[in-house]
Protein backbone atom coordinates (compact mmCIF):
# COMPACT_ATOMS: atom_id res chain seq x y z
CA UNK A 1 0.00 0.00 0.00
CA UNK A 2 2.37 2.42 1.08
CA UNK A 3 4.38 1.88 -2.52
CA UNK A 4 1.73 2.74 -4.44
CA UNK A 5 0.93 6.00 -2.39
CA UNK A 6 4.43 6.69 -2.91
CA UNK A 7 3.82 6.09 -6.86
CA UNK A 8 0.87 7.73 -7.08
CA UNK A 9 3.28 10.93 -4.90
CA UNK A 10 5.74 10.60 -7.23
CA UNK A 11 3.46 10.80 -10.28
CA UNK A 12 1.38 13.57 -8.94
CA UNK A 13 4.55 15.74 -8.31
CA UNK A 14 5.61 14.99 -12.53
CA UNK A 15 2.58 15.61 -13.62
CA UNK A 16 3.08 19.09 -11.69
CA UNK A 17 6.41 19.70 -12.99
CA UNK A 18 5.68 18.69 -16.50
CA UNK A 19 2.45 20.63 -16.35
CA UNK A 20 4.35 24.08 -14.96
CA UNK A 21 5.46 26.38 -17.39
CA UNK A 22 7.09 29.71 -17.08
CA UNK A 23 7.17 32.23 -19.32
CA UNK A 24 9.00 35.23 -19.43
CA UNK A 25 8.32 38.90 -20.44
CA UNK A 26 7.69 39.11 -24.01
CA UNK A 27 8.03 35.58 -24.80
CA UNK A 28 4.51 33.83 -25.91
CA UNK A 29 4.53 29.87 -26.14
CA UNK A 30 1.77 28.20 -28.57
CA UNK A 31 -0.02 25.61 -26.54
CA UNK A 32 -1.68 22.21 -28.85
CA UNK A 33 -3.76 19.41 -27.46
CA UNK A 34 -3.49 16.53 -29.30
CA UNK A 35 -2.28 18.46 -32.49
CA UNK A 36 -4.57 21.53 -32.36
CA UNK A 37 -4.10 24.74 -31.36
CA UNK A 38 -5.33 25.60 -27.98
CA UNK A 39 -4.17 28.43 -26.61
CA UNK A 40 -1.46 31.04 -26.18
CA UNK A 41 0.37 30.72 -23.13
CA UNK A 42 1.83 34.59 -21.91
CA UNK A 43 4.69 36.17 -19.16
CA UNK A 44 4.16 34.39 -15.94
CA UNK A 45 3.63 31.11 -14.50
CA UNK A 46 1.17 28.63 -16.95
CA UNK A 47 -0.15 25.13 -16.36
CA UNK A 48 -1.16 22.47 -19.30
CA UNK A 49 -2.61 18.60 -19.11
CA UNK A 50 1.28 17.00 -19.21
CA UNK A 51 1.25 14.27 -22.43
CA UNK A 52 -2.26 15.76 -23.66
CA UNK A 53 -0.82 19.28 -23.89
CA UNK A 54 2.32 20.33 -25.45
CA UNK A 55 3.83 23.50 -26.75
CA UNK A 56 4.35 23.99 -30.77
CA UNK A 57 8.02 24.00 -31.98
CA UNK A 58 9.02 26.22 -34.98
CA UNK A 59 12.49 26.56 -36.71
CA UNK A 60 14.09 30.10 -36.79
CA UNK A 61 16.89 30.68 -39.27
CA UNK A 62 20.01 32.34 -36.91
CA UNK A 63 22.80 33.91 -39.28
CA UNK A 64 26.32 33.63 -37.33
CA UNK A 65 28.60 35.20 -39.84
CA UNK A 66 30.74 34.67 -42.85
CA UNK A 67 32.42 30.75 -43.55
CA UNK A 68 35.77 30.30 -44.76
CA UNK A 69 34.45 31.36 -48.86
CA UNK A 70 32.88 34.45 -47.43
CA UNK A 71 29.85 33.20 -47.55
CA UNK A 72 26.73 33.70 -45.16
CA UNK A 73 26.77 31.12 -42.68
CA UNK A 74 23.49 30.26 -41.16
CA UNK A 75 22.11 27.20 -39.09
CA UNK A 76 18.16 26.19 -38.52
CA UNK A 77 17.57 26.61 -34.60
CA UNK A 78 14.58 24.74 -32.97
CA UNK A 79 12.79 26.79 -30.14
CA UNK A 80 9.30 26.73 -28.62
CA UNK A 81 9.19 30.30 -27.21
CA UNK A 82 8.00 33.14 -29.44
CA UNK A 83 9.93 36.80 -29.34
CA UNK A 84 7.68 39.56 -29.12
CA UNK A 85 10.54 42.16 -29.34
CA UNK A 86 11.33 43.95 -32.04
CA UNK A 87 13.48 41.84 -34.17
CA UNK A 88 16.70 42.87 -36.24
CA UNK A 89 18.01 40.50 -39.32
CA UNK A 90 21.34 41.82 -41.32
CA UNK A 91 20.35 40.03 -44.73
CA UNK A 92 23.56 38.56 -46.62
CA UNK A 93 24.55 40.86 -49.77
CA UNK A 94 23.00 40.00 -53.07
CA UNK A 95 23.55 40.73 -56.67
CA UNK A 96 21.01 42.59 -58.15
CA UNK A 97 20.98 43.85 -61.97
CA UNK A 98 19.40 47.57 -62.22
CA UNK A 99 17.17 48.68 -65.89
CA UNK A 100 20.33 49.52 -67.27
CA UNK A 101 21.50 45.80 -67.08
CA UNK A 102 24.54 46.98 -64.49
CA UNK A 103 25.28 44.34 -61.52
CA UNK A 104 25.53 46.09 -58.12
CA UNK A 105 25.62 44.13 -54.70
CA UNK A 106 23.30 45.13 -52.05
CA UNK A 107 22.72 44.02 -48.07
CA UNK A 108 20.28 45.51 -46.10
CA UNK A 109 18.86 45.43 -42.28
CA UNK A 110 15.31 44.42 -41.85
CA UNK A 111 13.62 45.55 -38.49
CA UNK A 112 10.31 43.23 -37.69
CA UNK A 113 7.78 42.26 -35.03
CA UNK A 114 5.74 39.42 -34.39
CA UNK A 115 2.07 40.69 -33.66
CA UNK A 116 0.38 37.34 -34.18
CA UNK A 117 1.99 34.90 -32.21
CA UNK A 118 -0.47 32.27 -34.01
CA UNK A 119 -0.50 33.34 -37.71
CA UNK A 120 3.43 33.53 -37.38
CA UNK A 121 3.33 29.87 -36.32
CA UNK A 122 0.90 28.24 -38.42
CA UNK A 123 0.90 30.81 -40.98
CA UNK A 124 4.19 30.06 -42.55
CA UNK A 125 6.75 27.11 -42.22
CA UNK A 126 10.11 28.91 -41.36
CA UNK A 127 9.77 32.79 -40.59
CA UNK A 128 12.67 34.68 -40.76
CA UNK A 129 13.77 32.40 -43.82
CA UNK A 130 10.38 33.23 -45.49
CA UNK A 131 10.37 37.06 -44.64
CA UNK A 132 14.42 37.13 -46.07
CA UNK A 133 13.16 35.07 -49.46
CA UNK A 134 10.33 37.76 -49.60
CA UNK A 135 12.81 41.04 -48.95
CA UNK A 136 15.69 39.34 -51.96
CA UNK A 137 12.90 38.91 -54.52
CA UNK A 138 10.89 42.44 -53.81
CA UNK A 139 14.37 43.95 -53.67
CA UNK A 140 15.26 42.39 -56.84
CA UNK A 141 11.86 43.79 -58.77
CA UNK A 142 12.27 47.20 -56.88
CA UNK A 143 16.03 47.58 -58.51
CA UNK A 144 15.17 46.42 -61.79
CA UNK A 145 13.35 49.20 -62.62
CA UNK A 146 15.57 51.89 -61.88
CA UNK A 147 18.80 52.73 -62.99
CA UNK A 148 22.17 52.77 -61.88
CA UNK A 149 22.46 56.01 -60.67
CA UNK A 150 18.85 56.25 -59.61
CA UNK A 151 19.32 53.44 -57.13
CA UNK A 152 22.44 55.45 -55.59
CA UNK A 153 20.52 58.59 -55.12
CA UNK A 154 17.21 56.70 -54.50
CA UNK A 155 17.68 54.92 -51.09
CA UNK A 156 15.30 56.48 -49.09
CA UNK A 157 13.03 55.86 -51.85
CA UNK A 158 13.95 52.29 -52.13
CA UNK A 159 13.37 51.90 -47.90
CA UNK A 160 10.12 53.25 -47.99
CA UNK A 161 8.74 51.06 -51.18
CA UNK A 162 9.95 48.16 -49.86
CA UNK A 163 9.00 48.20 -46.22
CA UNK A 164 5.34 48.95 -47.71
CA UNK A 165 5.52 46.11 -49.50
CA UNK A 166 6.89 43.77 -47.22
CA UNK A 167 4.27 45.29 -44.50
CA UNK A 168 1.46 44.19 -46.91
CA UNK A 169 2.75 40.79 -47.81
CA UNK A 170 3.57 39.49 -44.55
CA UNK A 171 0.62 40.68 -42.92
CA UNK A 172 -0.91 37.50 -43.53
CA UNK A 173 2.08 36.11 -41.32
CA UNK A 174 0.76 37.92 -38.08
CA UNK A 175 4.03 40.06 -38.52
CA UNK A 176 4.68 44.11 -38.91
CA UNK A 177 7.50 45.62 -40.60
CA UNK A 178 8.68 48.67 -39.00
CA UNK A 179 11.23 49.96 -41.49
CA UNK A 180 13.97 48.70 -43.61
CA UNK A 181 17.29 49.82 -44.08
CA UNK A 182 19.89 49.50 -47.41
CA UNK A 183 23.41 49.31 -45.76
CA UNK A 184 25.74 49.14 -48.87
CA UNK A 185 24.82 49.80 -52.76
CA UNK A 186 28.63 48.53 -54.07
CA UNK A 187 28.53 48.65 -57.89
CA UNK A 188 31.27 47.19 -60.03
CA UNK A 189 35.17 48.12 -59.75
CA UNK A 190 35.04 49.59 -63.25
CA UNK A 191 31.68 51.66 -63.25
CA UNK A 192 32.99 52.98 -59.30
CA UNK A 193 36.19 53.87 -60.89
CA UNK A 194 34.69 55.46 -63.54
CA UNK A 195 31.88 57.68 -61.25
CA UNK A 196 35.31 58.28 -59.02
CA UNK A 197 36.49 60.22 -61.77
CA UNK A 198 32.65 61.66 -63.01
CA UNK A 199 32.95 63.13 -59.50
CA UNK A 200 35.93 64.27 -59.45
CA UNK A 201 35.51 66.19 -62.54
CA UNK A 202 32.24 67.46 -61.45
CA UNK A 203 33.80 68.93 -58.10
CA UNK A 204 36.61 70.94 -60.39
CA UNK A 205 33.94 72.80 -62.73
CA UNK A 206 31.87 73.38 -59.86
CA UNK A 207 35.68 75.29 -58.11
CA UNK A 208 36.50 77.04 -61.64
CA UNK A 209 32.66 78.03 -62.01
CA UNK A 210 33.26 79.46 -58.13
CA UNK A 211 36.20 80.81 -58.73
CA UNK A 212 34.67 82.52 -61.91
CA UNK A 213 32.25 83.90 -60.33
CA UNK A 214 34.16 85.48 -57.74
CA UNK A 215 36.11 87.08 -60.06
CA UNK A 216 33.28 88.27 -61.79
CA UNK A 217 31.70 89.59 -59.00
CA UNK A 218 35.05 91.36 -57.53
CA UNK A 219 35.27 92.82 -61.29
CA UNK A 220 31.71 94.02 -60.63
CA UNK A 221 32.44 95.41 -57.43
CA UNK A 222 36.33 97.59 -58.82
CA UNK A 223 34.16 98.96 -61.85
CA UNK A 224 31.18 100.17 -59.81
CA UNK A 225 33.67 101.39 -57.41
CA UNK A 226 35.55 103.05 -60.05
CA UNK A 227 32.19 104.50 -61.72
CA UNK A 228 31.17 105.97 -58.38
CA UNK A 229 34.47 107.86 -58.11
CA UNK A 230 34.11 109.03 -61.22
CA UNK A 231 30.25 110.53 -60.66
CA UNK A 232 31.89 112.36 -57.78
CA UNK A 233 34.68 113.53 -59.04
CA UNK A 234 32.48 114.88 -61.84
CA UNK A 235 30.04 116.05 -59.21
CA UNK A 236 32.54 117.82 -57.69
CA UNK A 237 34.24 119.54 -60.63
CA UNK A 238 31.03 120.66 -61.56
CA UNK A 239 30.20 121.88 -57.93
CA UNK A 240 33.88 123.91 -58.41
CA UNK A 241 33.36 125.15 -61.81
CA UNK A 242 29.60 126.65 -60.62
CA UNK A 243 31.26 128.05 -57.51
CA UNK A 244 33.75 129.53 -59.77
CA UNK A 245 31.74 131.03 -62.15
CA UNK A 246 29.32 132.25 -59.68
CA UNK A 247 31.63 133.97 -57.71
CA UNK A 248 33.24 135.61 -60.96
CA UNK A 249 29.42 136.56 -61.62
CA UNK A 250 29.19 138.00 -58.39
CA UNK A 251 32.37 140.00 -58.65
CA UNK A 252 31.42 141.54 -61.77
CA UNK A 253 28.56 142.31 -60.33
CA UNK A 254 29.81 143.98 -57.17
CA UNK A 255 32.68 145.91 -60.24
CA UNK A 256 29.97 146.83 -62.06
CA UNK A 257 27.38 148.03 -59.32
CA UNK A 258 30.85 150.16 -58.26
CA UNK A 259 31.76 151.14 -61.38
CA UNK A 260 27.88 152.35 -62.07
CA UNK A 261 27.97 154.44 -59.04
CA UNK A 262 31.19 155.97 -60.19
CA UNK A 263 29.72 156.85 -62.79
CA UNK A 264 26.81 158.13 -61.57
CA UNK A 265 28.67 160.50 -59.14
CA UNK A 266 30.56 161.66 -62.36
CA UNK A 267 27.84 162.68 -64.23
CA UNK A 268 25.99 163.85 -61.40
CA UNK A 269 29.10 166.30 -60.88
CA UNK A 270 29.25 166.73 -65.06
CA UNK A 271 25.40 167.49 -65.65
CA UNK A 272 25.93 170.98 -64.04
CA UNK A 273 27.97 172.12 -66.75
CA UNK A 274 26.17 170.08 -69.29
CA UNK A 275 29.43 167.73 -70.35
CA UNK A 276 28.28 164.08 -68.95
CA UNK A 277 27.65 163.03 -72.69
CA UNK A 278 31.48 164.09 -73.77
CA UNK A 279 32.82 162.28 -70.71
CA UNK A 280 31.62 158.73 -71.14
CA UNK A 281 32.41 159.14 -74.93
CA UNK A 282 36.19 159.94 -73.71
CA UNK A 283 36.19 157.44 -71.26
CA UNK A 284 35.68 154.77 -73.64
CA UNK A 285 38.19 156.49 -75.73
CA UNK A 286 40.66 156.65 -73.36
CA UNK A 287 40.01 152.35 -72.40
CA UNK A 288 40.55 151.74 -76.26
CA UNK A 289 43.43 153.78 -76.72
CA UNK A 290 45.03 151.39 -73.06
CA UNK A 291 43.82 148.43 -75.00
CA UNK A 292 45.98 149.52 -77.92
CA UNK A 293 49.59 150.91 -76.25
CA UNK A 294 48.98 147.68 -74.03
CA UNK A 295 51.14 145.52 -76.50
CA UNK A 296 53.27 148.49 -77.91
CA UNK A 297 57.41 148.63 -77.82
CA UNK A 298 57.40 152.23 -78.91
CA UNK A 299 55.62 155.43 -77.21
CA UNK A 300 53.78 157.09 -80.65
CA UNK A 301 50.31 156.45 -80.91
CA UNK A 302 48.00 157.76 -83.86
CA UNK A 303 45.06 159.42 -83.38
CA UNK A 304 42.38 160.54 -85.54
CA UNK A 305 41.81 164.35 -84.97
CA UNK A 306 38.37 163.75 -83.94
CA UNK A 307 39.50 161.95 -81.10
CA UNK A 308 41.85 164.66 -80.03
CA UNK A 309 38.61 167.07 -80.20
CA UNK A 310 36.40 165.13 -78.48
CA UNK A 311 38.97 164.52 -75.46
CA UNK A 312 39.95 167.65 -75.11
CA UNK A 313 36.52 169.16 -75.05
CA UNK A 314 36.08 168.10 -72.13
CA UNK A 315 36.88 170.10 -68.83
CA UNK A 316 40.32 168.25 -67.29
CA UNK A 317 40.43 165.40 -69.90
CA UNK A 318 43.74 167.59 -71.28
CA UNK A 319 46.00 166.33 -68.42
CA UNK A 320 44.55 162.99 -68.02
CA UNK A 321 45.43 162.84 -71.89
CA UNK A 322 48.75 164.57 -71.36
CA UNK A 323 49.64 162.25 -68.38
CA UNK A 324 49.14 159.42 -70.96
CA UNK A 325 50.77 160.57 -73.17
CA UNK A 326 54.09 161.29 -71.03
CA UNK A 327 53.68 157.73 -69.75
């Protein structure tokens, strides 16, 4: 009696410890009984039916570097525990031929997340091998219809088209697609030699074209300096000439109002004998006369004898005559 109590102990405490299951925190286990789904198990401490319930094992592809050839080394890795995180995969590089029939080698990083713990079981046979065949083949159809240098100035382009497209397809494996990312676009050692020197050549024109315009803007800048000296300088000649001539105007002006009140005083002291008219006549004699001994060597000057009549008719134009002629 007491061994089968102890039997009946001893299978009651393995039924409890195959029946315990722990999960942990963003882990989800897929429970079957008998073959069919039953439940999800989540974080924490689970029970099942031991040998009636069991949890669902899936492969998961795990990439653990480069072999010997430099190629991608991968295994197949058994597990029964789902992770919820956010998932990174660093897909191998791949050849890819662009529209213009030029082979370029691409690898990118794909950043997914199981949503569906159950459509990402029994939805699909191997996951991560089935989301990588589905990146390489929309990758593939994405690049063949652009061109070479498209694709290099096209990335973010060529992220956003494919992680819609990846979204979309592997919905219907219960996982989400946050974003993809292309690493390295490497195209052949002859077309990156030749785009070394495209670039190369571009970056000189773009110098001389700099350079020429910064000569032709610091010729801009002499010639409209030059120009604006030149407006001032006129400006100011001008300015110097008007000053000029208006202070000869105004001389003249202050000479004339002078001589015009000599004159006045003259005739004022003339009209009383009634010989103003024979004075100014004389004067102007007597200022044509200076205008022609001014250039003379010699001392004889010939007069009409009108002249002599006219100057001497007048009351003290003798001496002024006589004085001239002495001189």
């Amino acid at each position: 009696m007491e061994i089968v109590l102890t039997l009946l102990l001893l299978t009651g405490v393995l039924f409890a410890l195959k029946g315990c299951i722990i999960v942990e925190q963003q882990e989800v286990i897929i429970i079957q009984r008998l073959g069919k789904y039953k439940e999800t198990l989540s974080a924490g401490l689970n029970f099942i039916v031991p040998f009636i319930d069991s949890p669902k094992a899936f492969y998961q592809k795990v990439n653990t570097g480069l072999d010997r050839d430099g190629r991608n080394f991968s295994y197949m890795h058994k597990t029964y525990r789902l992770d919820l995180r956010e998932t990174v995969y660093d897909f191998p590089r791949q050849n890819v031929i662009t529209k213009d029939n030029v082979s370029i080698a691409i690898n990118a990083v794909l950043y997914y997340q199981i949503i569906n713990p159950e459509k990402a079981v029994y939805g699909v046979e191997n996951l991560s091998e089935a989301i990588e065949k589905l990146t390489q083949t929309t990758l593939r159809q994405l690049i063949g219809k652009m061109e070479l240098q498209e694709t290099l100035v096209s990335r973010d382009k060529i992220n956003d088209e494919l992680r819609t497209i990846l979204d979309t397809a592997s919905d219907k494996w219960g996982v989400k697609v946050n974003r993809i990312e292309l690493q390295d676009i490497t195209p052949p050692a002859d077309i990156q030699a030749a785009m070394d020197k495209q670039m190369k050549a571009e970056r000189e024109k773009r110098a001389m074209i700099y350079e020429a315009e910064g000569q032709k803007e610091s010729s801009i800048r002499i010639a409209e300096g030059e120009k604006e000296a030149a407006i001032r300088q006129a400006e100011g000649a001008k300015e110097a000439e008007i000053l000029r001539a208006e202070g000869i105007a105004q001389a003249r002006m202050i000479e004339a109002e002078a001589e015009k009140e000599a004159i006045k005083r003259i005739i004022e002291v003339l009209s009383a004998k009634g010989q103003a008219d024979k004075y100014l006549i004389a004067m102007k004699y007597l200022e044509t006369m200076k205008d022609i001994t001014s250039g003379q060597n010699n001392k004889i000057v010939y007069m009409p004898y009108e002249a002599s009549a006219v100057l001497s008719s007048v009351d003290g134009i003798k001496e002024l005559l006589s004085t001239h002629k002495g001189a």
